[in-house]
PDB file of N, CA and C in Angstrom:
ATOM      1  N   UNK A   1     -16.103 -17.181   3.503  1.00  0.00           N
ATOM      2  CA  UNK A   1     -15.866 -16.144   2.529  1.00  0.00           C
ATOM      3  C   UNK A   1     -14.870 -15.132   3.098  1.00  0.00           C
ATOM      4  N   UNK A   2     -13.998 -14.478   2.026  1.00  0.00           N
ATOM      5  CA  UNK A   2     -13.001 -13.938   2.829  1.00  0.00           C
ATOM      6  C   UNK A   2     -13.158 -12.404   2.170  1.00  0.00           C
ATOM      7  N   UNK A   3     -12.967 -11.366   3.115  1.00  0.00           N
ATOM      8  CA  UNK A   3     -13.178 -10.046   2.206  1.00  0.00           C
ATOM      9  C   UNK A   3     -11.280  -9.513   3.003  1.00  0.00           C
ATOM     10  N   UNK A   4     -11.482  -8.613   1.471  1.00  0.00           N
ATOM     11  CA  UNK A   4     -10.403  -7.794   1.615  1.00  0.00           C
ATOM     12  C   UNK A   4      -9.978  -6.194   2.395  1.00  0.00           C
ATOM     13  N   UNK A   5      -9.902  -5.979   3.276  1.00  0.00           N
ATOM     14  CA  UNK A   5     -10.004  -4.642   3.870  1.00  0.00           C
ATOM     15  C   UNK A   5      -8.645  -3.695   3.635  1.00  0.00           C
ATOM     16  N   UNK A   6      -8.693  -2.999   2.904  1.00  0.00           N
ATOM     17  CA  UNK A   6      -7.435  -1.907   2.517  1.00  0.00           C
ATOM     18  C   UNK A   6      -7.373  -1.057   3.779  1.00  0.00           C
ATOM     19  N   UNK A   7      -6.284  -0.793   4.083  1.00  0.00           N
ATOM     20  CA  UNK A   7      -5.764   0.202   5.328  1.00  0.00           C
ATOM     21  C   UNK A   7      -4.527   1.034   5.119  1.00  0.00           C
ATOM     22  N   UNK A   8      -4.602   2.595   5.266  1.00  0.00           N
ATOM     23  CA  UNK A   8      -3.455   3.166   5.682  1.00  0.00           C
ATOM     24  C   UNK A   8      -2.320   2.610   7.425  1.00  0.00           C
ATOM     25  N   UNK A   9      -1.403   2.435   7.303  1.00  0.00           N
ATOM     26  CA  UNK A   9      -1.001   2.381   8.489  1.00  0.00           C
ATOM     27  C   UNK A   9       0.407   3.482   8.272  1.00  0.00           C
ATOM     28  N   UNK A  10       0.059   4.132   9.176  1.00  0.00           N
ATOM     29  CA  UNK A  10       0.665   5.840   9.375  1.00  0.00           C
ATOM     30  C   UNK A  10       1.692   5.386  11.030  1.00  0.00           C
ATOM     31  N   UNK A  11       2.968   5.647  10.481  1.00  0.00           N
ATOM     32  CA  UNK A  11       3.925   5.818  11.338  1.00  0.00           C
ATOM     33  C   UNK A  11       4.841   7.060  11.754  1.00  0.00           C
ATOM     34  N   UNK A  12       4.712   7.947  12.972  1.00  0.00           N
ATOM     35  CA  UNK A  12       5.857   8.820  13.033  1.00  0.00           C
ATOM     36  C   UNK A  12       6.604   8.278  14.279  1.00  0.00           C
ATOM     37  N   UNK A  13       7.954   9.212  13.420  1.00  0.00           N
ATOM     38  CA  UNK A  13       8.939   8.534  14.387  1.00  0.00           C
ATOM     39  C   UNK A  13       9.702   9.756  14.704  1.00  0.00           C
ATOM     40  N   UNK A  14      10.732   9.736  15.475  1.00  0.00           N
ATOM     41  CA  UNK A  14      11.765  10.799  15.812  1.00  0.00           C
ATOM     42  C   UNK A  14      12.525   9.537  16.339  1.00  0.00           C
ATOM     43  N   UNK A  15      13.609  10.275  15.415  1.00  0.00           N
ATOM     44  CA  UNK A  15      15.309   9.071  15.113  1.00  0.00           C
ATOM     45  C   UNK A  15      14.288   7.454  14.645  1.00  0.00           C
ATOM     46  N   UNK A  16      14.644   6.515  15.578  1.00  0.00           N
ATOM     47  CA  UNK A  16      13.986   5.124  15.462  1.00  0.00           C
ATOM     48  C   UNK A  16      13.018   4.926  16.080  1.00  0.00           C
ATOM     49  N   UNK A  17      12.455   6.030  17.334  1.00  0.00           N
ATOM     50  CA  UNK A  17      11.615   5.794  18.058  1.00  0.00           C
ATOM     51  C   UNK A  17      10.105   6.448  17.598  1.00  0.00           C
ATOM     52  N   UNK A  18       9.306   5.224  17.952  1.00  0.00           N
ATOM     53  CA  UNK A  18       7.614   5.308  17.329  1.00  0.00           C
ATOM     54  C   UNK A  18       7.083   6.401  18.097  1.00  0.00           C
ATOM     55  N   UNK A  19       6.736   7.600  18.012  1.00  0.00           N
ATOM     56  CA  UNK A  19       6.081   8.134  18.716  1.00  0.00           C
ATOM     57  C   UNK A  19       4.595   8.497  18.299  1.00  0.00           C
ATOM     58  N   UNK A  20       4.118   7.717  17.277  1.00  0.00           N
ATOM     59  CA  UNK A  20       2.726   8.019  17.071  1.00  0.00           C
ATOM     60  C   UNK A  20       2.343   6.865  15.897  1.00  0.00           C
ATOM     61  N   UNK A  21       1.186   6.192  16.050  1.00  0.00           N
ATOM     62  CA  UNK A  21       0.988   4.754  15.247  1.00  0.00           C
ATOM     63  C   UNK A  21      -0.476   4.507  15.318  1.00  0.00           C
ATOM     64  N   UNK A  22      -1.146   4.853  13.906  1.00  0.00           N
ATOM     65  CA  UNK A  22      -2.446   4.335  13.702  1.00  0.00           C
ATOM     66  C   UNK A  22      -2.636   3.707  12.440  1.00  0.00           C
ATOM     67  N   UNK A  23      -3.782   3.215  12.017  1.00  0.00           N
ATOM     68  CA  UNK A  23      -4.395   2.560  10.890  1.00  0.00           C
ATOM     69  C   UNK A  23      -5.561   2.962  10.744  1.00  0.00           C
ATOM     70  N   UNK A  24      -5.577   3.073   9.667  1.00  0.00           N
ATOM     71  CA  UNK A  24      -7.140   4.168   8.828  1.00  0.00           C
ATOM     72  C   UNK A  24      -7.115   3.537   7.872  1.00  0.00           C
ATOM     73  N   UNK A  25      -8.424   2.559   7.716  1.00  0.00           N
ATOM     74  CA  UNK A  25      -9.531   2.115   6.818  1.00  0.00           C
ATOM     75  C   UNK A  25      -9.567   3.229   5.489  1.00  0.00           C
ATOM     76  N   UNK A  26      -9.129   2.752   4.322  1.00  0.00           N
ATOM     77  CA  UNK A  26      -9.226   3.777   2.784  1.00  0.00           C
ATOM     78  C   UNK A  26     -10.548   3.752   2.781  1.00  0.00           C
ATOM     79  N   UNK A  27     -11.323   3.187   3.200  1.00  0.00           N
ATOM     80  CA  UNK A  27     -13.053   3.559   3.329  1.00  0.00           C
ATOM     81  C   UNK A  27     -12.946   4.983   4.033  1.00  0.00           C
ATOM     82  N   UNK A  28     -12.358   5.627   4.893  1.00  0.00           N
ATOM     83  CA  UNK A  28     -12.517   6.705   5.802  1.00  0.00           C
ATOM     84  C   UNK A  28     -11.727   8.104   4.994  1.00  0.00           C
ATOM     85  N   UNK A  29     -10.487   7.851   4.752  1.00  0.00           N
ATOM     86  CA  UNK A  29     -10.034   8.674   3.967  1.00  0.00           C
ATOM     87  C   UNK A  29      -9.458   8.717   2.626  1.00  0.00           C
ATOM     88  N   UNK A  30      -9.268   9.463   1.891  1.00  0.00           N
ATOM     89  CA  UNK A  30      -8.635   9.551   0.859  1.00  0.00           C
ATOM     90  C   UNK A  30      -7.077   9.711   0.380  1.00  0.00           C
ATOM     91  N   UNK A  31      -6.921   9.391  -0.352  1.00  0.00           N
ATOM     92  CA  UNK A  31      -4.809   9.821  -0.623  1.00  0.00           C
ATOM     93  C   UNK A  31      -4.589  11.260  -0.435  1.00  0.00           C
ATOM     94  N   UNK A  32      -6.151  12.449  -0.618  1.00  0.00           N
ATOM     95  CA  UNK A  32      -5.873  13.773  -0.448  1.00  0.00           C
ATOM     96  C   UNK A  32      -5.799  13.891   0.797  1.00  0.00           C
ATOM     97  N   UNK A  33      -6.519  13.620   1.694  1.00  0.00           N
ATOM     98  CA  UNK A  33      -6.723  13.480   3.315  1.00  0.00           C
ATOM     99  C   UNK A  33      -5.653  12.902   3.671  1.00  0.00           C
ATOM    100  N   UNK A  34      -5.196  12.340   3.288  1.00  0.00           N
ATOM    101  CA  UNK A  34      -4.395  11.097   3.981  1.00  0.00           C
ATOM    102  C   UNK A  34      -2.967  12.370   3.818  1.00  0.00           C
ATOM    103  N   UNK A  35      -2.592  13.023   2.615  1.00  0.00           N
ATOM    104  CA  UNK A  35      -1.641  14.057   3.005  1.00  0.00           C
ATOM    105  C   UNK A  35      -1.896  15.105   3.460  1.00  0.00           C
ATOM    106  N   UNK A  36      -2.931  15.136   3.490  1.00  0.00           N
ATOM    107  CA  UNK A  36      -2.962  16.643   4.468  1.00  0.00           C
ATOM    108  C   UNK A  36      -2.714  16.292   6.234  1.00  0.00           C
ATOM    109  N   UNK A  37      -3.488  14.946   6.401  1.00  0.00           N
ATOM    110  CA  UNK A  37      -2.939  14.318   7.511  1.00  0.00           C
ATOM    111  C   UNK A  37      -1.896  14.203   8.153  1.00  0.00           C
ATOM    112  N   UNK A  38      -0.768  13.836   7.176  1.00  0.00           N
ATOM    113  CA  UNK A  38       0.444  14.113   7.189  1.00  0.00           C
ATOM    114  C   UNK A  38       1.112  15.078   7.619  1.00  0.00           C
ATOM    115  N   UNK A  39       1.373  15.901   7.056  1.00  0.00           N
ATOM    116  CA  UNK A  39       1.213  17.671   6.551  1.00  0.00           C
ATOM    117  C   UNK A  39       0.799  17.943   8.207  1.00  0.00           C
ATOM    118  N   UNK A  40      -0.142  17.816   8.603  1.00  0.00           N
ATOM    119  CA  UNK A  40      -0.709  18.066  10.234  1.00  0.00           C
ATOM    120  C   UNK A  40       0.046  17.365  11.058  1.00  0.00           C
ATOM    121  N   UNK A  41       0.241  16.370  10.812  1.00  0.00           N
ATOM    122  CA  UNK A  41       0.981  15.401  11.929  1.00  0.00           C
ATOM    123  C   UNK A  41       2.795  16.266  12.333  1.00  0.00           C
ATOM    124  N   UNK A  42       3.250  16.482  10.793  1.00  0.00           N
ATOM    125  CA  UNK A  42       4.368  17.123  11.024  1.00  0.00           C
ATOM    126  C   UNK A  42       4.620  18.248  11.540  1.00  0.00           C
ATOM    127  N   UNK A  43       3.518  18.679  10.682  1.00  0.00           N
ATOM    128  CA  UNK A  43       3.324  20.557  11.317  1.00  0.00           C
ATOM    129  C   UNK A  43       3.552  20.836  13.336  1.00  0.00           C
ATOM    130  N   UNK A  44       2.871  19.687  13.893  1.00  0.00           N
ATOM    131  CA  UNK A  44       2.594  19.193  14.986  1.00  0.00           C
ATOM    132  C   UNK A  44       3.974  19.041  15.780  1.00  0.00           C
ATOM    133  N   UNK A  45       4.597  18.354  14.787  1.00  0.00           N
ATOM    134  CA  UNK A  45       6.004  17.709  16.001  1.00  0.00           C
ATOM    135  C   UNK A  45       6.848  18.509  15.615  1.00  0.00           C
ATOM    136  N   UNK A  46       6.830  19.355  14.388  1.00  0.00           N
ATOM    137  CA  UNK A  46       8.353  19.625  13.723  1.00  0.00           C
ATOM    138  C   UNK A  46       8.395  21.601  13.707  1.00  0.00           C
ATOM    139  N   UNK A  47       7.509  21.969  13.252  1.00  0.00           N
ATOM    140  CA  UNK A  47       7.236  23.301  12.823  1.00  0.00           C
ATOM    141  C   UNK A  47       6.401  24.245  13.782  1.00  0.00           C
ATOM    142  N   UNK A  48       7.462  25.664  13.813  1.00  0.00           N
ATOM    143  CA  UNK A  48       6.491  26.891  14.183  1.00  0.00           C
ATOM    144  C   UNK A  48       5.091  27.115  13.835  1.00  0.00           C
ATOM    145  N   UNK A  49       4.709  28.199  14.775  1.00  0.00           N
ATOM    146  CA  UNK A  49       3.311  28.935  14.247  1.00  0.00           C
ATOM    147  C   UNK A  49       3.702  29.086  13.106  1.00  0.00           C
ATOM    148  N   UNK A  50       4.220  30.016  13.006  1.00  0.00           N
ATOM    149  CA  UNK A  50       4.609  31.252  11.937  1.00  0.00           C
ATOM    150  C   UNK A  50       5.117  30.158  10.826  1.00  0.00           C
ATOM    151  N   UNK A  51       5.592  29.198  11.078  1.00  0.00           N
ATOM    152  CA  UNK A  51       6.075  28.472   9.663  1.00  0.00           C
ATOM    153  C   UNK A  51       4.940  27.924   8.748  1.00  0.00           C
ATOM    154  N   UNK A  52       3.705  27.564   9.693  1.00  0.00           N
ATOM    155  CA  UNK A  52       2.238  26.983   9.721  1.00  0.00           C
ATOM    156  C   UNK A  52       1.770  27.620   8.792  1.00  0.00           C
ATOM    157  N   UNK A  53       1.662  28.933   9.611  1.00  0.00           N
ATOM    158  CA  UNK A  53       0.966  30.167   8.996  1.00  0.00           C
ATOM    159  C   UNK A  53       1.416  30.166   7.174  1.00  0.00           C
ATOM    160  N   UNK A  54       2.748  30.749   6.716  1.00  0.00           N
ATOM    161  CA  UNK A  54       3.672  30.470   5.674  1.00  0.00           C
ATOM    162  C   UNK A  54       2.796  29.101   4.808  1.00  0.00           C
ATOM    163  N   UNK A  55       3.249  28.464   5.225  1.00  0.00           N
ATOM    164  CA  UNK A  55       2.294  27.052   4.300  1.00  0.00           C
ATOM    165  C   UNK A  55       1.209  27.992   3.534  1.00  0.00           C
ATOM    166  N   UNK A  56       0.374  28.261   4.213  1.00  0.00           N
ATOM    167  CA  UNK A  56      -1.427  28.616   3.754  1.00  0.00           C
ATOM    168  C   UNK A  56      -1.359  29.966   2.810  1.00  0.00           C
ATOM    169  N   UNK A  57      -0.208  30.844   3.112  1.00  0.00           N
ATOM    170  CA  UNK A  57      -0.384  32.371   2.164  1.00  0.00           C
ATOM    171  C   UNK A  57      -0.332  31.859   0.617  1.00  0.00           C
ATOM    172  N   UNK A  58      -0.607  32.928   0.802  1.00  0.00           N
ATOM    173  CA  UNK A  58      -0.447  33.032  -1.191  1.00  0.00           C
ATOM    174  C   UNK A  58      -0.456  33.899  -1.687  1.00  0.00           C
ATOM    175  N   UNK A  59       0.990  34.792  -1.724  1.00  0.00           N
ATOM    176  CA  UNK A  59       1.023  36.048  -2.089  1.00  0.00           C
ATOM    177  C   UNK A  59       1.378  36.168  -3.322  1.00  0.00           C
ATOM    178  N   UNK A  60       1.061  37.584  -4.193  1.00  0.00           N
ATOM    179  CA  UNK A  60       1.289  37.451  -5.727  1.00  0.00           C
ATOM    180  C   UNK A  60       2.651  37.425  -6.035  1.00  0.00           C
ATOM    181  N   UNK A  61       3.290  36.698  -6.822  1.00  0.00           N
ATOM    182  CA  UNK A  61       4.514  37.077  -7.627  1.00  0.00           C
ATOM    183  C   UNK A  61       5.337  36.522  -6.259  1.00  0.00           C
ATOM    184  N   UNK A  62       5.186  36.534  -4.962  1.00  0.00           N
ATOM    185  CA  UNK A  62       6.279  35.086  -4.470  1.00  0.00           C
ATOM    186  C   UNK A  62       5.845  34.179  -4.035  1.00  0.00           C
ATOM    187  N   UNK A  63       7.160  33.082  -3.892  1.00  0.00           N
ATOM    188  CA  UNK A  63       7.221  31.652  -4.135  1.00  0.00           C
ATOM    189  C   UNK A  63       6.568  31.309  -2.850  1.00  0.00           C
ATOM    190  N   UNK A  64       6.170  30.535  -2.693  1.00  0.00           N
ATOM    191  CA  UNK A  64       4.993  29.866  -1.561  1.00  0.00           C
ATOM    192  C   UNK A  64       6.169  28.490  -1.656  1.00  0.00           C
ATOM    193  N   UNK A  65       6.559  29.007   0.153  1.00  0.00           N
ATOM    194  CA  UNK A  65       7.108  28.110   1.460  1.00  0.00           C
ATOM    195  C   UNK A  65       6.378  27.043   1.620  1.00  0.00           C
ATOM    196  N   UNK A  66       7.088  25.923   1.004  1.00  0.00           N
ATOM    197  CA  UNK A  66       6.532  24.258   1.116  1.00  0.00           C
ATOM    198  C   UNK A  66       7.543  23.553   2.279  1.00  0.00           C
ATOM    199  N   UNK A  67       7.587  23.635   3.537  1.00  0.00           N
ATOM    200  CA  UNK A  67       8.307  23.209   4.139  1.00  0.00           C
ATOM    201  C   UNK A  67       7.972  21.739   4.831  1.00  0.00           C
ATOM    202  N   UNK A  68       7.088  20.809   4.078  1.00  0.00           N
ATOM    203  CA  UNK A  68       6.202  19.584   4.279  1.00  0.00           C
ATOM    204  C   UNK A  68       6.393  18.890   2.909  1.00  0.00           C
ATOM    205  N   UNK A  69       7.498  18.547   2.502  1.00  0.00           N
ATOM    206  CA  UNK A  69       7.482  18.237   0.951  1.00  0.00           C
ATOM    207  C   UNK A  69       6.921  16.095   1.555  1.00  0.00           C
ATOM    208  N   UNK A  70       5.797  15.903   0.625  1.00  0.00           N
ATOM    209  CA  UNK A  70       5.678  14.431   0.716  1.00  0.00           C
ATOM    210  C   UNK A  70       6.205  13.642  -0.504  1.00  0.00           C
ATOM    211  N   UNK A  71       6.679  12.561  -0.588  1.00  0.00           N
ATOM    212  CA  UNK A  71       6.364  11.578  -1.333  1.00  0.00           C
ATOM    213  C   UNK A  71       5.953  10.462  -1.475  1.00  0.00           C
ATOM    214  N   UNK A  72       5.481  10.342  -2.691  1.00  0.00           N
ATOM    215  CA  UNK A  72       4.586   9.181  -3.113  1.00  0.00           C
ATOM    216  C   UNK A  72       5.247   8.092  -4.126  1.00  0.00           C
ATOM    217  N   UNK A  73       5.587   6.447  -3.553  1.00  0.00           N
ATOM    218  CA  UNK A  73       5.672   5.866  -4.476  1.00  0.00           C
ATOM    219  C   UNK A  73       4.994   4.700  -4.664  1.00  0.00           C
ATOM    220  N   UNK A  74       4.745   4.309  -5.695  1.00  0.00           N
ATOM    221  CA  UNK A  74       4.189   2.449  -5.984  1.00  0.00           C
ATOM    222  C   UNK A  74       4.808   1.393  -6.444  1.00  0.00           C
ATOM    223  N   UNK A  75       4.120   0.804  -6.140  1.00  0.00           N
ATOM    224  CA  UNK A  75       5.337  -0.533  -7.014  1.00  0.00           C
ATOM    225  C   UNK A  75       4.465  -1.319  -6.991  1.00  0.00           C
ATOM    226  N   UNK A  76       4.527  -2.398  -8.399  1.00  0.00           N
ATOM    227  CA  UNK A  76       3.555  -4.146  -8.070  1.00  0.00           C
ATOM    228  C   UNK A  76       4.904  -4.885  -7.199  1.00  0.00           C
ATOM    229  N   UNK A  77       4.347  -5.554  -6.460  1.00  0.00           N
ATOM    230  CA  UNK A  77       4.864  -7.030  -5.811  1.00  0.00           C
ATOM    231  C   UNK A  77       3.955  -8.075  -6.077  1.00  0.00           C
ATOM    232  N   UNK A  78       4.510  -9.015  -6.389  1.00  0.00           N
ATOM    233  CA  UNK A  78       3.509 -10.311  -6.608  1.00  0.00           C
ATOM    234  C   UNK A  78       1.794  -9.680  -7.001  1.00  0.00           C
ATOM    235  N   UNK A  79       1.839  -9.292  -7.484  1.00  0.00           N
ATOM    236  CA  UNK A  79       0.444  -8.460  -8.392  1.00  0.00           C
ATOM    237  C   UNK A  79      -0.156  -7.706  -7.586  1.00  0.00           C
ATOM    238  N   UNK A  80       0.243  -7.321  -6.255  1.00  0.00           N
ATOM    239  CA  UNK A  80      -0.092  -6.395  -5.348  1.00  0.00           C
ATOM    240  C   UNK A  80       0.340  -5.129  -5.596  1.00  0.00           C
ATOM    241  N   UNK A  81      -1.040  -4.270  -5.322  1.00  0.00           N
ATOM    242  CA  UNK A  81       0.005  -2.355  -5.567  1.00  0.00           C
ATOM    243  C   UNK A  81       0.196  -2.210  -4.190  1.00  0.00           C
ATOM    244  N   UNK A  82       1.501  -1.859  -4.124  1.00  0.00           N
ATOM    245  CA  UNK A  82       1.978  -1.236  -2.433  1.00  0.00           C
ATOM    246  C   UNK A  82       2.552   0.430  -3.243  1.00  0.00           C
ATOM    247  N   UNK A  83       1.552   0.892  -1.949  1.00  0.00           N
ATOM    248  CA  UNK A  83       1.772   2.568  -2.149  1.00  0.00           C
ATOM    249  C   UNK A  83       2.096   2.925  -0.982  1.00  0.00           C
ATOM    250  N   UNK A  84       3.134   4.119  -0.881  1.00  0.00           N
ATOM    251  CA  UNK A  84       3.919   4.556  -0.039  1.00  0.00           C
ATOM    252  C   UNK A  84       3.958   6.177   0.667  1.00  0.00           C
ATOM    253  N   UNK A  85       3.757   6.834   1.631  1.00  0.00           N
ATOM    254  CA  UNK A  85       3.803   7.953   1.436  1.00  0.00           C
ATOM    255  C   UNK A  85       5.329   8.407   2.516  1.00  0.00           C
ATOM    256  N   UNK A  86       5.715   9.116   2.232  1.00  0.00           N
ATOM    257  CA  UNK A  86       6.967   9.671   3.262  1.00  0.00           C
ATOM    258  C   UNK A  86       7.723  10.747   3.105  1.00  0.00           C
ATOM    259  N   UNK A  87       7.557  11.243   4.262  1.00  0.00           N
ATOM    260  CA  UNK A  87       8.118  12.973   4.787  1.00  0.00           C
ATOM    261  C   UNK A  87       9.643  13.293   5.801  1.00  0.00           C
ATOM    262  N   UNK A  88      10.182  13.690   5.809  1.00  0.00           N
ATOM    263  CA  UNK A  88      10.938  13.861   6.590  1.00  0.00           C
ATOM    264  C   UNK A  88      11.573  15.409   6.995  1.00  0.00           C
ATOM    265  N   UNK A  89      11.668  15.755   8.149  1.00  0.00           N
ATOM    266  CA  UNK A  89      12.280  17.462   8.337  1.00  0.00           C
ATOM    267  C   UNK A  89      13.019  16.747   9.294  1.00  0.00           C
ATOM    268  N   UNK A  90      13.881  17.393   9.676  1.00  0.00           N
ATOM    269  CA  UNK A  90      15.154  17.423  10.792  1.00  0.00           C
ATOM    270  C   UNK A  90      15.131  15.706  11.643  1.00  0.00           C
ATOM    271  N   UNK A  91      14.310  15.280  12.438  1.00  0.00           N
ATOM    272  CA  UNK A  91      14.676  14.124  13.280  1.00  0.00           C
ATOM    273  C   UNK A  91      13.077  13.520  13.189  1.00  0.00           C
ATOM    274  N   UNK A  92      12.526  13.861  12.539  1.00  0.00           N
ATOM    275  CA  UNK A  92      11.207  13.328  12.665  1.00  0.00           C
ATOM    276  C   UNK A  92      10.710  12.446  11.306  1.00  0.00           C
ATOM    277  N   UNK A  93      10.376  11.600  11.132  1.00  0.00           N
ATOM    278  CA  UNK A  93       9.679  11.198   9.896  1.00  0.00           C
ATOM    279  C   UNK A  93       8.298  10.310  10.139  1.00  0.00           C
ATOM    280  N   UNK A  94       8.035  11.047   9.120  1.00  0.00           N
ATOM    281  CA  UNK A  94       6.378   9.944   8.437  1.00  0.00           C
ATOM    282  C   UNK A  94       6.177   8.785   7.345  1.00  0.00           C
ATOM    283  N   UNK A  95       5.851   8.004   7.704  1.00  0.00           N
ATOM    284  CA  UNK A  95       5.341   6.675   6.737  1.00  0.00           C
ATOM    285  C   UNK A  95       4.013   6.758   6.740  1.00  0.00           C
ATOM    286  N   UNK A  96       3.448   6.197   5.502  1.00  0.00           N
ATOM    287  CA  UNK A  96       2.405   5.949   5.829  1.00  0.00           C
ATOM    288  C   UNK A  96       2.450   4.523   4.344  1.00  0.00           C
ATOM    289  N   UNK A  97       1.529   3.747   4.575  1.00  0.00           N
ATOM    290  CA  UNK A  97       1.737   2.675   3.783  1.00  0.00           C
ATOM    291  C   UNK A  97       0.262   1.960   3.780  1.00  0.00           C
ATOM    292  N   UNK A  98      -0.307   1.551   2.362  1.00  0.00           N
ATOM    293  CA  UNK A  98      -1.227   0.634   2.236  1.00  0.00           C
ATOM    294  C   UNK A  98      -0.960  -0.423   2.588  1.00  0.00           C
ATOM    295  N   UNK A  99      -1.777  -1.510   3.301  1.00  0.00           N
ATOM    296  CA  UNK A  99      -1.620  -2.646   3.680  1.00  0.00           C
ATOM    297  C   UNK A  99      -3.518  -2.990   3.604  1.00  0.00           C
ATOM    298  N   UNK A 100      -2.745  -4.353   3.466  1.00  0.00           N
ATOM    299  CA  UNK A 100      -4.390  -5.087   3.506  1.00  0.00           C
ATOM    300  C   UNK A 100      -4.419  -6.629   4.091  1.00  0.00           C
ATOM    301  N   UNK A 101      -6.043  -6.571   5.003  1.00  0.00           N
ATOM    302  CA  UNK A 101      -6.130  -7.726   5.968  1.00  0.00           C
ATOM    303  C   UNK A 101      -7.402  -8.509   5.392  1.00  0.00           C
ATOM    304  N   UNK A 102      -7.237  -9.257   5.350  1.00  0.00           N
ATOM    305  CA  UNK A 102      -8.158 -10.224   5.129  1.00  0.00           C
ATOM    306  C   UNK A 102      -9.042 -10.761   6.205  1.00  0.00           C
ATOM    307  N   UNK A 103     -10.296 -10.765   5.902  1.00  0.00           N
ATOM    308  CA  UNK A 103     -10.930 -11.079   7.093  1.00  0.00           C
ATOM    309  C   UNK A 103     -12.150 -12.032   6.525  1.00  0.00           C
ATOM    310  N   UNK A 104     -12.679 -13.070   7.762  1.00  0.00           N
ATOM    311  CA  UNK A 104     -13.213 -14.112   7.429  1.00  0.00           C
ATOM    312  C   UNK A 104     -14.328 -13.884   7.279  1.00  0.00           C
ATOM    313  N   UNK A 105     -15.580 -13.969   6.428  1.00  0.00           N
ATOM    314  CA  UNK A 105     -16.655 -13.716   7.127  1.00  0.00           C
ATOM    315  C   UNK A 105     -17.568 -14.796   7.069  1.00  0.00           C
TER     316      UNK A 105
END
């Protein structure tokens, strides 16, 4: 019997080089988690305190500093949904991508 296991696999890079590479089970997190994840990962390699800080305010009547813009796309392939997430600031970027393994049981 064969089951299907859905997985994020989350890539950052700076230029071509991998500098950070995991896979997270969609049992563990969510597409909301999964960008805020993001969002952290970049905050991490790319951005100030103070730019950090900026993200979280929310002052009346001005515009709230999104300097973590993500996107999201899908597509069918051969009746498969492949969903996509990806960020980029200056030399750094994020992937993150559904994939799925099949496993025997």
């Amino acid at each position: 019997m064969e089951i299907e296991d859905k997985y994020w696999e989350v890539v950052c890079c700076r230029h071509l080089k991998t500098i950070y590479k995991t896979s997270i089970n969609t049992k563990h997190i969510s597409e909301k988690g999964l960008k805020s994840l993001i969002e952290t990962l970049m905050a991490k390699y790319v951005l100030s305190d103070d730019e950090i800080v900026e993200e979280y305010l929310r002052i009346p009547f001005k515009k709230p500093i999104k300097y973590v813009q993500i996107s999201r796309t899908s597509e069918f392939i051969n009746e498969q949904l492949h969903i996509t997430f990806m960020t980029q600031i200056a030399d750094i970027s994020i992937l993150a991508y559904l994939k799925t393994k099949t496993n025997l049981v």
